[in-house]
Protein backbone atom coordinates (compact mmCIF):
# COMPACT_ATOMS: atom_id res chain seq x y z
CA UNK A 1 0.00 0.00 0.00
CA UNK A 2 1.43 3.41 -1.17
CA UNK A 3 1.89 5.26 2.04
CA UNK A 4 2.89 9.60 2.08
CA UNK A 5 7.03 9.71 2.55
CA UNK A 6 8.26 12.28 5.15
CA UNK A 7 10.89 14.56 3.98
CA UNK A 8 13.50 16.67 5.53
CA UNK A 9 14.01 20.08 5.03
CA UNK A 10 16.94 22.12 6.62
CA UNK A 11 15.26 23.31 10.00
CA UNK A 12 12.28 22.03 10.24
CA UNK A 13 10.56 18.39 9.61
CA UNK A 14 7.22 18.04 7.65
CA UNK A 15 5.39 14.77 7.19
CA UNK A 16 3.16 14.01 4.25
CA UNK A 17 1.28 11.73 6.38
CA UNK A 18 -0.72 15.33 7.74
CA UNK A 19 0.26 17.41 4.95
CA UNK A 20 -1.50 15.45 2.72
CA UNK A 21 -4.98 16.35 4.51
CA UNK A 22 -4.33 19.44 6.43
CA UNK A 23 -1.23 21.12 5.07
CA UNK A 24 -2.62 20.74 1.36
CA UNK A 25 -5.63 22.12 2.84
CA UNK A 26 -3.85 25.60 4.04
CA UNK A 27 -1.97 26.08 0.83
CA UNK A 28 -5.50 25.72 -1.44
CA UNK A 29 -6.80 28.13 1.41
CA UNK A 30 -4.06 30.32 0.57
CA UNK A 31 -3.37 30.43 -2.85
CA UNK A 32 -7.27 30.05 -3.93
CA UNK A 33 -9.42 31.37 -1.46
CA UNK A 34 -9.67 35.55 -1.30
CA UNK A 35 -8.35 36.81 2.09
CA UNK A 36 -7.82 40.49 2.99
CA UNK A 37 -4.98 41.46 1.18
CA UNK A 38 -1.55 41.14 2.72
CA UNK A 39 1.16 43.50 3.14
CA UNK A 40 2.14 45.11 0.01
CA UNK A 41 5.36 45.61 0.43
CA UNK A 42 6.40 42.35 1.34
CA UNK A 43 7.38 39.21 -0.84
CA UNK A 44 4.62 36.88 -1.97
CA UNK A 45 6.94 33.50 -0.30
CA UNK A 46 6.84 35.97 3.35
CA UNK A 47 3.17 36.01 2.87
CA UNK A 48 2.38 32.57 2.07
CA UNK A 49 4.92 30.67 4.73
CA UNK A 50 2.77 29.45 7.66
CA UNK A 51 3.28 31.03 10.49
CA UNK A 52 3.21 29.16 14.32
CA UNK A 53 -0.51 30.79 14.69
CA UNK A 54 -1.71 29.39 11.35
CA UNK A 55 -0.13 26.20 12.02
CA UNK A 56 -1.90 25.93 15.39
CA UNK A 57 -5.53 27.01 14.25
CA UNK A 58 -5.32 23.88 11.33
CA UNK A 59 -7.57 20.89 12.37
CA UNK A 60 -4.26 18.58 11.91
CA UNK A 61 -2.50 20.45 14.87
CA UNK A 62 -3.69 18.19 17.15
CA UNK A 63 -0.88 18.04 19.79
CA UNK A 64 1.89 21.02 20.17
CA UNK A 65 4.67 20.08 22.03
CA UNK A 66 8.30 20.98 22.49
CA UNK A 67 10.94 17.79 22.70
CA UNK A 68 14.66 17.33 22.65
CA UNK A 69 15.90 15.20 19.80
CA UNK A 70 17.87 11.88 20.77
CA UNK A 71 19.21 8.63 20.06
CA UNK A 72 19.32 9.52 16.38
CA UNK A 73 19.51 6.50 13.76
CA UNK A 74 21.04 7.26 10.46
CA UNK A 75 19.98 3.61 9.43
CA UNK A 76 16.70 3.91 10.12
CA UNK A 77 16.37 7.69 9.27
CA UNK A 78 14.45 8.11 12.85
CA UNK A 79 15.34 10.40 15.69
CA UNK A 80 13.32 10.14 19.25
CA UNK A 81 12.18 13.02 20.65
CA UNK A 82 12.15 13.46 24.31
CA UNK A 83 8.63 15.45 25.71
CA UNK A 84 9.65 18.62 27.51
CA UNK A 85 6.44 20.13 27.36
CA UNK A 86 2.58 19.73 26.09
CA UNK A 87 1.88 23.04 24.64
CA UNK A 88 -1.56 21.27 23.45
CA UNK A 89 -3.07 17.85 24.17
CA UNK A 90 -4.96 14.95 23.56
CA UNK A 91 -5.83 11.76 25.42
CA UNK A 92 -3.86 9.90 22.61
CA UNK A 93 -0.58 11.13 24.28
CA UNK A 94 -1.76 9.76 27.49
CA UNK A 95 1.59 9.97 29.75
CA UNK A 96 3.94 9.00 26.71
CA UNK A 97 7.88 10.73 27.06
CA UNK A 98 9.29 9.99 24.17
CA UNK A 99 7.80 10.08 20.34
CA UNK A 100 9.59 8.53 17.29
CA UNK A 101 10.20 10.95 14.42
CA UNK A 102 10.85 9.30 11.00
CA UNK A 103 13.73 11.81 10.56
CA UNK A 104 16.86 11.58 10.93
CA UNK A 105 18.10 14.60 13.54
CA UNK A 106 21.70 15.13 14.16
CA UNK A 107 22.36 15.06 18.00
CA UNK A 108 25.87 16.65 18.04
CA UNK A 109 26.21 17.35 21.48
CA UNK A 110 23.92 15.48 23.34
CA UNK A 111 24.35 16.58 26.70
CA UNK A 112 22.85 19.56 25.16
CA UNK A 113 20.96 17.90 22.23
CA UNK A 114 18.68 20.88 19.74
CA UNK A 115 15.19 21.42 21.05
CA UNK A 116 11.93 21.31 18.97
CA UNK A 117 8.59 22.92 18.52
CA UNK A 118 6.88 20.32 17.49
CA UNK A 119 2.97 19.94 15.32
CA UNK A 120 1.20 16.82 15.48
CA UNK A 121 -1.58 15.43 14.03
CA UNK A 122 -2.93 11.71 14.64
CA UNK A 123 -3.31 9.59 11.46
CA UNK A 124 -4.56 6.16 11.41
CA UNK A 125 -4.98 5.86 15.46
CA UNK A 126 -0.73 6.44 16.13
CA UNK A 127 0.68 10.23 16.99
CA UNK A 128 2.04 11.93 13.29
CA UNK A 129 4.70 14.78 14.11
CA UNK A 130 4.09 16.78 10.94
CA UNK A 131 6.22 20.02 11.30
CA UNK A 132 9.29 20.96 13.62
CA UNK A 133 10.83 24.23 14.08
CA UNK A 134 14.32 24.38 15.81
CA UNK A 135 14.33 26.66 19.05
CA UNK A 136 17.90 27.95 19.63
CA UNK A 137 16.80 28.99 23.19
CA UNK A 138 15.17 27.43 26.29
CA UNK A 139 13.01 30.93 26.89
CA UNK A 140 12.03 30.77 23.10
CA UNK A 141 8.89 28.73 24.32
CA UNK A 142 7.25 31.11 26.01
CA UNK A 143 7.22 33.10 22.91
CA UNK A 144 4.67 30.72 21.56
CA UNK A 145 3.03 29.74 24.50
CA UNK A 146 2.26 34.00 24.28
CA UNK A 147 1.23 33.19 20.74
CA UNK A 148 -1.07 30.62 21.37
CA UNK A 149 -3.20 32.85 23.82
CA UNK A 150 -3.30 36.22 21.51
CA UNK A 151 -6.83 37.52 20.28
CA UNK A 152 -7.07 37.24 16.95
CA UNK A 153 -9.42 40.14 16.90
CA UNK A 154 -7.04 42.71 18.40
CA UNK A 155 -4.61 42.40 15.72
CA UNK A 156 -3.14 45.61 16.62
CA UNK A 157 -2.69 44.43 20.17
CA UNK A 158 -1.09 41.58 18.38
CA UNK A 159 1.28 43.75 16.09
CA UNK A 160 2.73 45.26 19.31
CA UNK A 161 3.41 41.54 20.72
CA UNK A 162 5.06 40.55 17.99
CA UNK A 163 7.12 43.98 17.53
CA UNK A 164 8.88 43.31 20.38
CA UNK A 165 10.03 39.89 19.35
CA UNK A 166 11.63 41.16 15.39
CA UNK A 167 14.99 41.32 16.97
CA UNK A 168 14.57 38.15 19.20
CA UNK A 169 18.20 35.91 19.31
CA UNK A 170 16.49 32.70 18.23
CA UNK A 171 16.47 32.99 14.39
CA UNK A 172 12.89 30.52 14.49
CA UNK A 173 11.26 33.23 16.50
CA UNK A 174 12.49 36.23 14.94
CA UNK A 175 11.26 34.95 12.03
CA UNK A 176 7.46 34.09 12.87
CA UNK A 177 7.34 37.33 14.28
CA UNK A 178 8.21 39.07 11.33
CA UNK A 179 6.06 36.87 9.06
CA UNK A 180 3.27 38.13 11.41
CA UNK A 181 3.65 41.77 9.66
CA UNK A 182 4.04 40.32 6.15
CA UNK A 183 0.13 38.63 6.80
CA UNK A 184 -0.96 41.88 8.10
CA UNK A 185 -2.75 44.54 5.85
CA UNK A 186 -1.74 47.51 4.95
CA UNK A 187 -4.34 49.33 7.17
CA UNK A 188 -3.51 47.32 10.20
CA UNK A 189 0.36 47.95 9.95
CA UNK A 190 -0.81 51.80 9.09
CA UNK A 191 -2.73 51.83 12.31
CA UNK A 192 0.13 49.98 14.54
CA UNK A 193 3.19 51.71 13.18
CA UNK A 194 2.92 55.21 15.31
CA UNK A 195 3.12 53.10 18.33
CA UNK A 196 6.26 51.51 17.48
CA UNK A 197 9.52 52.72 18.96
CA UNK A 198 12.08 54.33 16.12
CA UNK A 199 15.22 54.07 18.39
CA UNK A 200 14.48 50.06 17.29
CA UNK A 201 13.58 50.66 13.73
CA UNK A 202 16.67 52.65 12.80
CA UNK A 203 19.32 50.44 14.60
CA UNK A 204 17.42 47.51 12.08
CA UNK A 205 17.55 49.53 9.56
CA UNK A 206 21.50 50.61 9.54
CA UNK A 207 22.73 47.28 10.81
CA UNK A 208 24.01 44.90 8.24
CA UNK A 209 23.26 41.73 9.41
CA UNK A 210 19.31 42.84 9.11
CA UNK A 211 17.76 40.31 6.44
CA UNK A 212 17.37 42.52 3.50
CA UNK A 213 13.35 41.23 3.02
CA UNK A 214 12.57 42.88 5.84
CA UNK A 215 14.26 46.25 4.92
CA UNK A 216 11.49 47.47 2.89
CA UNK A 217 8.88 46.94 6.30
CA UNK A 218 11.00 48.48 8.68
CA UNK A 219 11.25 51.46 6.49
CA UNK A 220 8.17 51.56 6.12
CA UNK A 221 7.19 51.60 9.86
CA UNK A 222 9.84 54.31 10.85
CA UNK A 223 8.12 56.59 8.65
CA UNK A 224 5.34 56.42 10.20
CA UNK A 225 6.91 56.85 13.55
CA UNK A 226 9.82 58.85 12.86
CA UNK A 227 11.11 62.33 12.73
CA UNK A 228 12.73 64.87 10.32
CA UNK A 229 15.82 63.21 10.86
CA UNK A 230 14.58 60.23 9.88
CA UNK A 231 12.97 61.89 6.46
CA UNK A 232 16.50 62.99 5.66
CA UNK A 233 17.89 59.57 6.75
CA UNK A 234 15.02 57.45 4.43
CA UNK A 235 15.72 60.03 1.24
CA UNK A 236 19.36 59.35 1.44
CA UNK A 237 18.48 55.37 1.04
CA UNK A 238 16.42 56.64 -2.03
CA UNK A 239 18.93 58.79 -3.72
CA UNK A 240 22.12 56.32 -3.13
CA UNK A 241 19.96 52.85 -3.30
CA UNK A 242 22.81 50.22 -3.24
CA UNK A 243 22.26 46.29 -3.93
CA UNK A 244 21.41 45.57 -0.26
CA UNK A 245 18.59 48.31 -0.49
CA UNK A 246 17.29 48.69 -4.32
CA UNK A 247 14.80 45.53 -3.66
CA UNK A 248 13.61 47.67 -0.56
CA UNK A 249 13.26 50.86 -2.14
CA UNK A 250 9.04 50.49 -2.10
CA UNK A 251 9.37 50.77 1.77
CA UNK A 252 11.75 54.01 1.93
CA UNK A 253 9.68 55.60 -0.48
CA UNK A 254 6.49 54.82 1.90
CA UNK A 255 8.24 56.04 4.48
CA UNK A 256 9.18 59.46 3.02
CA UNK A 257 5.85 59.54 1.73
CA UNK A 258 4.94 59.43 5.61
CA UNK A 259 7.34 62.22 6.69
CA UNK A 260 7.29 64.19 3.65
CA UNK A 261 4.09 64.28 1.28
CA UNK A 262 4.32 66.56 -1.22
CA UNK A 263 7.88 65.52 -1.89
CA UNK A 264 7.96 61.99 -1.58
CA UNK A 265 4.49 61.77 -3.57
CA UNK A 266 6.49 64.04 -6.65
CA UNK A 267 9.20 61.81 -6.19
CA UNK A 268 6.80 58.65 -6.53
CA UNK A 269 5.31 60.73 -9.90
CA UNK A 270 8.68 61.28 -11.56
CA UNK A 271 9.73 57.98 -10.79
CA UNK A 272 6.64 56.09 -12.94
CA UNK A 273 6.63 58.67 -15.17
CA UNK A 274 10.05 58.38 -16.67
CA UNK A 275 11.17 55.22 -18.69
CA UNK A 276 14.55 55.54 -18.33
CA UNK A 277 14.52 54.75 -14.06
CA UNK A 278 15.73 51.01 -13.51
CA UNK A 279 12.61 49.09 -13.65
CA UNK A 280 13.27 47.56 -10.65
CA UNK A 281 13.05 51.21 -8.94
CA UNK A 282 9.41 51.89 -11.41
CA UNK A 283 8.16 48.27 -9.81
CA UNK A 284 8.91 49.67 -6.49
CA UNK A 285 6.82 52.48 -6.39
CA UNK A 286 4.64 51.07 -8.27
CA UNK A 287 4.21 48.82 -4.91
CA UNK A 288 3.93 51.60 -2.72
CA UNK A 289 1.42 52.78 -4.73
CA UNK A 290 -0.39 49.51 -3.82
CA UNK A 291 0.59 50.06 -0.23
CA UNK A 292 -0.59 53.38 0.41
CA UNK A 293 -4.13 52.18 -1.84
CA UNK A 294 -4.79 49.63 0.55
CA UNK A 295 -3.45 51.54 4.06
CA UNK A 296 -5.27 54.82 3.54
CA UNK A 297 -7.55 54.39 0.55
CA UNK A 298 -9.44 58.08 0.76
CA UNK A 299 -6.67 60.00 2.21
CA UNK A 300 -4.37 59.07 -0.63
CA UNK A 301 -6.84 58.59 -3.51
CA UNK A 302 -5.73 61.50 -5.61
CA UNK A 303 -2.00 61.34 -5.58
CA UNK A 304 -2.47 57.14 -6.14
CA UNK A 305 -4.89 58.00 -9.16
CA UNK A 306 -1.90 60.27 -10.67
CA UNK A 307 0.69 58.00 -9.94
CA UNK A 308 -1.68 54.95 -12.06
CA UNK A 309 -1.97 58.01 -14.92
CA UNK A 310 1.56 58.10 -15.41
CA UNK A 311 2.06 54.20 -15.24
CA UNK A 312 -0.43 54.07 -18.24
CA UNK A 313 0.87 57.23 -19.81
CA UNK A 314 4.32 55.95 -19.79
CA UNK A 315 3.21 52.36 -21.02
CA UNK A 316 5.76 50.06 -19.62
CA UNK A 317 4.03 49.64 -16.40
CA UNK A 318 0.16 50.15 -17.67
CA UNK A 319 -1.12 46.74 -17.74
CA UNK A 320 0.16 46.59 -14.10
CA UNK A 321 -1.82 49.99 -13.66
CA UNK A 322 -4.34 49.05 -15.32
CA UNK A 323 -4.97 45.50 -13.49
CA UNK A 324 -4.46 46.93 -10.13
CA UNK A 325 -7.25 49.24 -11.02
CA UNK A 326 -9.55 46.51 -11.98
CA UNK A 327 -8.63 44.89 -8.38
CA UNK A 328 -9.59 47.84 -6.44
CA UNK A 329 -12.76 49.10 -8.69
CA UNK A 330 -11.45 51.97 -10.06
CA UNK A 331 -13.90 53.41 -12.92
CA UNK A 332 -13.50 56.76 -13.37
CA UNK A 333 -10.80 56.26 -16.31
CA UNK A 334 -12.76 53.23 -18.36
CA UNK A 335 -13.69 54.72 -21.16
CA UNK A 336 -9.60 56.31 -21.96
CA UNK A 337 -8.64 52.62 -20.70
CA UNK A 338 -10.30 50.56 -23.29
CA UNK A 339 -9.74 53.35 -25.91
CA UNK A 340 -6.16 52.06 -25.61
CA UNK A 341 -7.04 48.73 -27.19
CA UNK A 342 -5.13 47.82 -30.27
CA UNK A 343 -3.59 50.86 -30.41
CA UNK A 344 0.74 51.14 -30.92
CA UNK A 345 2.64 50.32 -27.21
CA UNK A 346 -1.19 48.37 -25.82
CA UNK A 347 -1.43 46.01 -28.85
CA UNK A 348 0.73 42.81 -27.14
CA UNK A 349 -1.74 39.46 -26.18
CA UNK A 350 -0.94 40.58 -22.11
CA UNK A 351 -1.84 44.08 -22.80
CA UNK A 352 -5.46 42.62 -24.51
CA UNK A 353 -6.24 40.22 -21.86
CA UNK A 354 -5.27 43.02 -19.27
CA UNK A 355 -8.22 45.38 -21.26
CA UNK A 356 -10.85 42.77 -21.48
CA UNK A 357 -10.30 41.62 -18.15
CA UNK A 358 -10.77 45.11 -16.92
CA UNK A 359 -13.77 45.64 -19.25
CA UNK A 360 -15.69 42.13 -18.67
CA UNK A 361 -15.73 43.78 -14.73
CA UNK A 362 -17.07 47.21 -15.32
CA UNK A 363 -20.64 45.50 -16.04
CA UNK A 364 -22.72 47.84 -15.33
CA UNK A 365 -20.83 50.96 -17.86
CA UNK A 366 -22.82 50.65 -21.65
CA UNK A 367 -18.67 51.53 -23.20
CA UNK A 368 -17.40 48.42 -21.43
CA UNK A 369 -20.31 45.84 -22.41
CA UNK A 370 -19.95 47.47 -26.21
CA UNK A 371 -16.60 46.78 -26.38
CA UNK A 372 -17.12 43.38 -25.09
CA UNK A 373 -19.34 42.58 -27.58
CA UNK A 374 -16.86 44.60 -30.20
CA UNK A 375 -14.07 41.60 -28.78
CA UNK A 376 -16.42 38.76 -29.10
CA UNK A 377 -16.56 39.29 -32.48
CA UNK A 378 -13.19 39.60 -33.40
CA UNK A 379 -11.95 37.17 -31.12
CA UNK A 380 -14.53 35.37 -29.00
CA UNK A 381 -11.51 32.74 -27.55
CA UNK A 382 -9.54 35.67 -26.12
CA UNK A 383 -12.54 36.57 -24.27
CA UNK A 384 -14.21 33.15 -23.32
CA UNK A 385 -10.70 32.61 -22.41
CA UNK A 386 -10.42 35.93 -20.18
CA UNK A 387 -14.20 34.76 -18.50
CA UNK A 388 -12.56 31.53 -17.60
CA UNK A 389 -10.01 33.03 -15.77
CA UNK A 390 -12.27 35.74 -14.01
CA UNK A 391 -14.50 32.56 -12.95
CA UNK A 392 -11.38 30.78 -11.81
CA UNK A 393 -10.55 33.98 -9.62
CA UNK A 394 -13.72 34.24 -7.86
């Protein structure tokens, strides 16, 4: 009988055993199911890895427990690990010590052998350890036994928790903590990031041993907390972006945005307006257009609308402007939109999907349903095709 393998990954353990019912379960629920958008500014891997919370709400995460690994078996591929505490229970583990992990651990010291947070599920009546994380630190569990208790409706309380834990010594903890900003929306890191302390957020953001993905938040955050200094500090990153800082320019343009409007939003203008920027520097603000859309969508409405103008204007960047329009129902351009179709610089197969997509979802305007029809008969795949993929999406 074909039975799910286990397979290592470098620090943690996964079993298919569980994965195969619950952890294929979270990744449909995350990369089919709409959610509330996630921080804009941060990676699309950041926002998909599981943090320790999302772990613990699946079904599958029957028992949570942290264990010492021992008597590891390189034959065998097994490791035992030895029950330091029950984080989470059930009357399956009855008063067992020790649980047999079909993974081979390395125990290189074991007088003071690594220590696991350990996910288990139960499949087929016997106890299924389906993910471990390595914790560096004996204090490290009380950061998730904190976790396990937060409100998930005070997500700003929750914000603040985790804040204090970004610059935590164990790697695994640091970590979950910052992947609990990268599943936050823009409006509820908006709303949390005038509370945070800027002392914190500028030794981050100057100290090289910072992981460069979370650059772009931290700059982020300390303009919303910061002072003129900091403005001065944050346009300096803009105007001398090096390697370790180009991927995070989206977040120190935010931030100036935060501290200085009118000349971070002309710089954010000029920027998608000329072609001849690196188009990793046009991608960038065209992110923090997104960012500032979804933290503060009537207080920034205008200057986002001018920025999308000069993404389609330019035409590099339009069907980006023009799809992220379509996302957030923005009308009031639809008829200079699909005016563009076929015409020289909007006449590539992308560009066309991007237009009918856009037009098949302003139903209720009589320009977009006529030019519908117009498509239909011209090219009724590209637009059954288009439907499909709108019906997919929903």
């Amino acid at each position: 009988m074909w039975k799910r393998p286990s397979f290592w990954v470098p620090f943690v353990f996964f079993s298919w055993s569980t994965w195969g019912l619950g952890g294929l379960l979270f990744l449909h629920l995350v990369a089919l199911v709409p959610q509330a958008p996630a921080c804009s500014l941060c990676g699309a891997a950041l926002r998909q890895a599981p943090t320790f919370r999302q772990e613990a709400a699946l079904e599958t995460a029957r028992i949570i427990l942290v264990g010492t690994a021992e008597n590891p078996q390189l034959t065998t591929r097994t490791t035992d690990l030895r029950i330091v505490e029950v984080l989470r229970s059930d009357p399956i583990l009855k008063d067992k010590k020790v649980l047999s992990v079909k993974q081979y651990l390395p125990v290189s010291d074991p007088k003071n052998p690594p220590r696991f947070l350990v996910f288990c599920d139960i499949y087929k009546g016997e106890l299924d350890p389906f993910r471990g994380v390595p914790l560096q630190r004996t204090d490290s569990v009380e950061y998730v036994r904190q976790v396990l208790k937060l409100d998930p409706k005070d997500q700003t309380g929750n914000l603040l928790f985790f804040f204090r834990y970004l610059d935590n010594p164990d790697p695994e903890i640091a970590r979950d903590a910052f992947l609990e900003f990268a599943k936050a929306t823009d409006q509820e890191i908006a709303r949390v990031a005038r509370r945070l302390d800027p002392a914190k957020l500028r030794t981050w953001l100057k100290a090289p041993e910072t992981p460069v993905e979370r650059l772009s938040v931290y700059a982020l955050l300390l303009g919303a907390c910061g002072n003129d200094d900091d403005a001065r500090f944050l346009k300096s990153m803009l105007d001398e972006a090096s390697e370790r800082t180009a991927n995070a320019y989206d977040g120190f343009l935010a931030g100036y945005i935060h501290l200085r409007p009118r000349e971070g939003w002309e710089l954010t203008h000029s920027l998608l307006r000329d072609g001849r920027k690196p188009m990793l520097i046009r991608l960038a603000a065209a992110r923090t257009l997104s960012y500032f859309h979804g933290a503060q969508p009537k207080e920034s409405a205008g200057e986002v609308q001018k920025g999308l103008d000069a993404m389609i204007a330019q035409g590099e960047l339009a069907d980006i402007a023009i799809e992220d329009m379509r996302r957030w129902g923005i009308r009031n351009r639809t008829r200079d939109i699909l005016g563009l179709y076929g015409k020289k610089g909007f006449d590539a197969p992308l560009m066309k999907r991007t237009l009918v997509r856009y037009a098949l979802c302003c139903k209720d305007d009589p320009a977009a349903r006529a030019f519908i029809e117009e498509r239909r008969r011209e090219d009724a795949d590209l637009v059954k095709g288009v439907e499909e993929e709108l019906q997919f999406e929903k």
